[in-house]
N, C-alpha and C. Protein backbone atom coordinates (compact mmCIF):
# COMPACT_ATOMS: atom_id res chain seq x y z
N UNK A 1 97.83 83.10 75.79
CA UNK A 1 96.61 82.54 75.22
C UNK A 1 96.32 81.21 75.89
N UNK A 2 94.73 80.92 76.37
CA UNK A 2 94.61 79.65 76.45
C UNK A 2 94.15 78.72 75.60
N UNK A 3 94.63 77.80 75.70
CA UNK A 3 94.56 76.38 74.91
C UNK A 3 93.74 74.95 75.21
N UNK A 4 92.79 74.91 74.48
CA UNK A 4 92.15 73.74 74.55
C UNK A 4 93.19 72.81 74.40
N UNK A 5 92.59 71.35 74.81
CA UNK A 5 93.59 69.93 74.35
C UNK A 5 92.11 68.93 74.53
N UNK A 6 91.89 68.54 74.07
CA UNK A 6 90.64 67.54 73.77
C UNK A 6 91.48 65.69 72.96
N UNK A 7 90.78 64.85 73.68
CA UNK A 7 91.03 63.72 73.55
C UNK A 7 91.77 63.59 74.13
N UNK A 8 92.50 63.43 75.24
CA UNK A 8 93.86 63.02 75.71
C UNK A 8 93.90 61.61 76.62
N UNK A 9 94.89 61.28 76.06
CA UNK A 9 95.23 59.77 76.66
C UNK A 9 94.58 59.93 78.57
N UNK A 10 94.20 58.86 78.76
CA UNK A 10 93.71 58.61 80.47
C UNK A 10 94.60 58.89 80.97
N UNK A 11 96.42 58.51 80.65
CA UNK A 11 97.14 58.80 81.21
C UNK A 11 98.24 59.49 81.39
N UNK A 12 97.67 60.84 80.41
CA UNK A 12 98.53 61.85 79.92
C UNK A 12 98.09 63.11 81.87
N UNK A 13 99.19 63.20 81.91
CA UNK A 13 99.76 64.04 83.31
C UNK A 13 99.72 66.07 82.58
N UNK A 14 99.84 66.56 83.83
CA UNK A 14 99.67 68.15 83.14
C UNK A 14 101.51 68.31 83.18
N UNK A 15 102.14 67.48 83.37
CA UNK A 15 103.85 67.41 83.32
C UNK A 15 103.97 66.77 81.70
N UNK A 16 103.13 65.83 81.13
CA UNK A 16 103.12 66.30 79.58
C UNK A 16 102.74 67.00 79.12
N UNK A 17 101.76 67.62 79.44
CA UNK A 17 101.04 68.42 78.38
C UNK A 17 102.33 69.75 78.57
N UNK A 18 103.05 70.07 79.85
CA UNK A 18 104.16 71.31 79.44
C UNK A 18 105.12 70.87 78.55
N UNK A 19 105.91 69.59 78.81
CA UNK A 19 106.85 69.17 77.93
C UNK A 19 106.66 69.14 76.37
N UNK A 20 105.05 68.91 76.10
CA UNK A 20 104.65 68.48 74.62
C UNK A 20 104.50 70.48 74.16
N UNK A 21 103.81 71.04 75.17
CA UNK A 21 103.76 72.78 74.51
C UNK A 21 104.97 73.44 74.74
N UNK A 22 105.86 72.91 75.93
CA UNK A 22 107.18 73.44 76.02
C UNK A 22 108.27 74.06 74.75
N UNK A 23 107.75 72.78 73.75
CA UNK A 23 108.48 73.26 72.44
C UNK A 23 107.90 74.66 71.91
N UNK A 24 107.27 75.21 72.11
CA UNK A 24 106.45 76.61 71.55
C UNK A 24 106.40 77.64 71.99
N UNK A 25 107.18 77.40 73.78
CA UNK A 25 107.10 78.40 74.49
C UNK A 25 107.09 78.38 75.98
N UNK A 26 106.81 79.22 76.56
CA UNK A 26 106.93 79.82 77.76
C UNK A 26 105.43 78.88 78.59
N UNK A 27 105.55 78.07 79.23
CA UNK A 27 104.10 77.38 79.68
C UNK A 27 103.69 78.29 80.97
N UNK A 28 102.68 78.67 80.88
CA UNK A 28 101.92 79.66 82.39
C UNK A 28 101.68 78.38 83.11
N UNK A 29 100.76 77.90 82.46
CA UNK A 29 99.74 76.82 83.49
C UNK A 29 99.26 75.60 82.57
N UNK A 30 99.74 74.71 83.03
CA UNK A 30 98.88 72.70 82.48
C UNK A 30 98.12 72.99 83.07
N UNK A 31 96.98 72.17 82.55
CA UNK A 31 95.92 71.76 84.06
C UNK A 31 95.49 70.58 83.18
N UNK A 32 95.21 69.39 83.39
CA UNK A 32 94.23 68.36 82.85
C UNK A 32 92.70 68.21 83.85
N UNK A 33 91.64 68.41 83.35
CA UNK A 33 90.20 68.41 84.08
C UNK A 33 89.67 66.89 84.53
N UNK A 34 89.35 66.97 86.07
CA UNK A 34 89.40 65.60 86.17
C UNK A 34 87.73 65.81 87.28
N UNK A 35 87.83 64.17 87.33
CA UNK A 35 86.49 63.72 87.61
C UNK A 35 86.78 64.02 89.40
N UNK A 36 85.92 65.02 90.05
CA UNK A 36 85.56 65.16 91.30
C UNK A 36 85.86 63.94 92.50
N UNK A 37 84.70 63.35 91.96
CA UNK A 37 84.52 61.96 92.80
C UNK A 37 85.81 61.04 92.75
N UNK A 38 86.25 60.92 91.60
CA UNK A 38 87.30 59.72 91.15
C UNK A 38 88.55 60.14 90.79
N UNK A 39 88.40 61.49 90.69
CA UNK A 39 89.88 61.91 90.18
C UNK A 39 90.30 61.85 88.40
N UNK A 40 89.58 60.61 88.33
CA UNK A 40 90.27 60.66 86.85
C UNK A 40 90.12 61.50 86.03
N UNK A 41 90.74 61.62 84.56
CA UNK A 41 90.75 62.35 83.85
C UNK A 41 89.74 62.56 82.58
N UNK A 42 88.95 63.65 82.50
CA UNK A 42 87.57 63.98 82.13
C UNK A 42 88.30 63.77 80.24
N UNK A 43 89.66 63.36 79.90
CA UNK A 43 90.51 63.38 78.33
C UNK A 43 90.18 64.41 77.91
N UNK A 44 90.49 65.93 78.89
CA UNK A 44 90.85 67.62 78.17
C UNK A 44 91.26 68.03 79.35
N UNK A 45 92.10 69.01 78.77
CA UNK A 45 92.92 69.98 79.53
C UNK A 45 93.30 70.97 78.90
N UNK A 46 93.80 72.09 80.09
CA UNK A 46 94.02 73.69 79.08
C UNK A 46 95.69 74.07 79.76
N UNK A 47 96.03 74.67 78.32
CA UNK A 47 97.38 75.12 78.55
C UNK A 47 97.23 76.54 78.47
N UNK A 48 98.35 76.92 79.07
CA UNK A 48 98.06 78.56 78.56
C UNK A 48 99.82 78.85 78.12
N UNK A 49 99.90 79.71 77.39
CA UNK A 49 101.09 79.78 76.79
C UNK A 49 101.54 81.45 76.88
N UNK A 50 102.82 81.80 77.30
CA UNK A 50 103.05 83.28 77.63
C UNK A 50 102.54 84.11 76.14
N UNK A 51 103.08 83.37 75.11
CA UNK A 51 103.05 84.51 73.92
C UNK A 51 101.94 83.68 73.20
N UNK A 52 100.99 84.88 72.26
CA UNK A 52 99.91 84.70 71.82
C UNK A 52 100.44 83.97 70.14
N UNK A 53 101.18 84.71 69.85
CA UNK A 53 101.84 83.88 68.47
C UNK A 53 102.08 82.86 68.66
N UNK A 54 102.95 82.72 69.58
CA UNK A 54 103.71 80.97 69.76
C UNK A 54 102.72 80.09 70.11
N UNK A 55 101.55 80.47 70.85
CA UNK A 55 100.12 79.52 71.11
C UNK A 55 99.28 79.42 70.01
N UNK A 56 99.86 80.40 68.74
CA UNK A 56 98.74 80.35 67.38
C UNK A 56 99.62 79.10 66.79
N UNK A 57 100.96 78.97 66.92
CA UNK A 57 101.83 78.26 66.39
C UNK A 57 101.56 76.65 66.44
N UNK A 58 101.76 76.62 68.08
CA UNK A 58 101.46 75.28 68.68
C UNK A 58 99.82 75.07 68.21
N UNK A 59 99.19 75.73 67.79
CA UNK A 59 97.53 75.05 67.62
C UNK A 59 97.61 74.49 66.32
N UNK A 60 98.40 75.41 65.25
CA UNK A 60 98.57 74.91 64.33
C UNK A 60 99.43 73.44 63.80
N UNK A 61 100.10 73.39 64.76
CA UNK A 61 101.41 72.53 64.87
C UNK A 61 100.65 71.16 65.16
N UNK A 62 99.73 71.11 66.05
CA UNK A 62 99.55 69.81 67.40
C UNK A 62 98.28 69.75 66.92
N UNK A 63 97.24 70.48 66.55
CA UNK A 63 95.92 69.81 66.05
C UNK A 63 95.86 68.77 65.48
N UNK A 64 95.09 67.83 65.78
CA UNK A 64 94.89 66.48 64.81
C UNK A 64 95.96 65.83 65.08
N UNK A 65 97.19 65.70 65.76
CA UNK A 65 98.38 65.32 65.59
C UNK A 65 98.36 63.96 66.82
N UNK A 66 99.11 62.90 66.87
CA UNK A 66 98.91 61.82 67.32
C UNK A 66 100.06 62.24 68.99
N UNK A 67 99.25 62.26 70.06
CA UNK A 67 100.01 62.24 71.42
C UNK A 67 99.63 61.33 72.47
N UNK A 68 100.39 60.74 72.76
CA UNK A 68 100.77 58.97 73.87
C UNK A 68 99.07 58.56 73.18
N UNK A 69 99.35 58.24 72.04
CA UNK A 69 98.73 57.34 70.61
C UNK A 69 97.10 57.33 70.44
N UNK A 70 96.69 58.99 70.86
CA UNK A 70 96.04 59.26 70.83
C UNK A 70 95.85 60.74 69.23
N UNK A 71 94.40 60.70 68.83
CA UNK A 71 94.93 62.18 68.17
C UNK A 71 94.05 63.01 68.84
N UNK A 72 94.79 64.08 69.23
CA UNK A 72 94.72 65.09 70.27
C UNK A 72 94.14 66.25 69.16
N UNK A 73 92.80 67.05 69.88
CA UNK A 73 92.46 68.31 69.36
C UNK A 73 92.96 69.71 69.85
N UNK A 74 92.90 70.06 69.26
CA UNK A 74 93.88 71.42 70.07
C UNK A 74 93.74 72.94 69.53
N UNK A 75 92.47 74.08 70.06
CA UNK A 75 92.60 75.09 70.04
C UNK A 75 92.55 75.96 70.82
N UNK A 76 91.91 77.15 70.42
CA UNK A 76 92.21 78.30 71.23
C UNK A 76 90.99 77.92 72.14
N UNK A 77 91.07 78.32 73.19
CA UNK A 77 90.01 77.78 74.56
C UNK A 77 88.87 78.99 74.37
N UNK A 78 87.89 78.98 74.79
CA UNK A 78 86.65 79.90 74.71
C UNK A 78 86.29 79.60 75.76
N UNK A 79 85.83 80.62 76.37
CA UNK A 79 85.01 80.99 77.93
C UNK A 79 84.00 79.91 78.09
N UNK A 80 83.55 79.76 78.86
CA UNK A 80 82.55 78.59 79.31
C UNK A 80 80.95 79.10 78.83
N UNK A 81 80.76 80.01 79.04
CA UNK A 81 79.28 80.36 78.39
C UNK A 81 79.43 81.01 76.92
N UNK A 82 80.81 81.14 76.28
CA UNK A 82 80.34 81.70 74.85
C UNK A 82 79.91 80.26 73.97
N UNK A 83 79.56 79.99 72.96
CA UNK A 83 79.11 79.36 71.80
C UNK A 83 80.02 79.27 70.86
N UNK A 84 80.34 77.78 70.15
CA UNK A 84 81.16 77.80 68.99
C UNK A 84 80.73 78.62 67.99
N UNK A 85 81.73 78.91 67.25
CA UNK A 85 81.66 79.58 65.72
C UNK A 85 81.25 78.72 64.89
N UNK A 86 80.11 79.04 64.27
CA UNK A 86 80.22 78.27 63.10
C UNK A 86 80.44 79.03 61.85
């Protein structure tokens, strides 16, 4: 499953974001989304996690939850052209 991460510290690396989902599981792929021109970091990135339970786990676990003293949002990722649920 992939995983949103919204709000993240400027200087949170995709080598935290495995260590922080590491506890839940099997990490496929970090990526943190960054600025073209500058590099920096756009504060989101997507994890993807081998097992779909253990990524329902960690969303539940890490939402709202405070990371390098930030509080970090954290769900299931949605395709780029679908629309939130309301």
């Amino acid at each position: 499953m992939n995983i949103y991460v919204g709000n993240l510290a400027w200087e949170a690396t995709e080598q935290d974001l495995e260590t922080l989902f590491g506890y839940f599981g099997d990490v496929k792929n970090a990526v943190i989304i960054k600025e073209r021109k500058t590099g920096r970091s756009k504060g989101f990135g997507f994890v993807e996690l081998e097992d779909d339970e253990k990524a329902g786990v960690a969303i539940d676990k890490l939402n709202n939850t405070v990371f390098m003293e930030r509080a970090i949002i954290v769900n299931e990722a949605r395709p780029k052209n679908e629309p939130a649920s309301e």
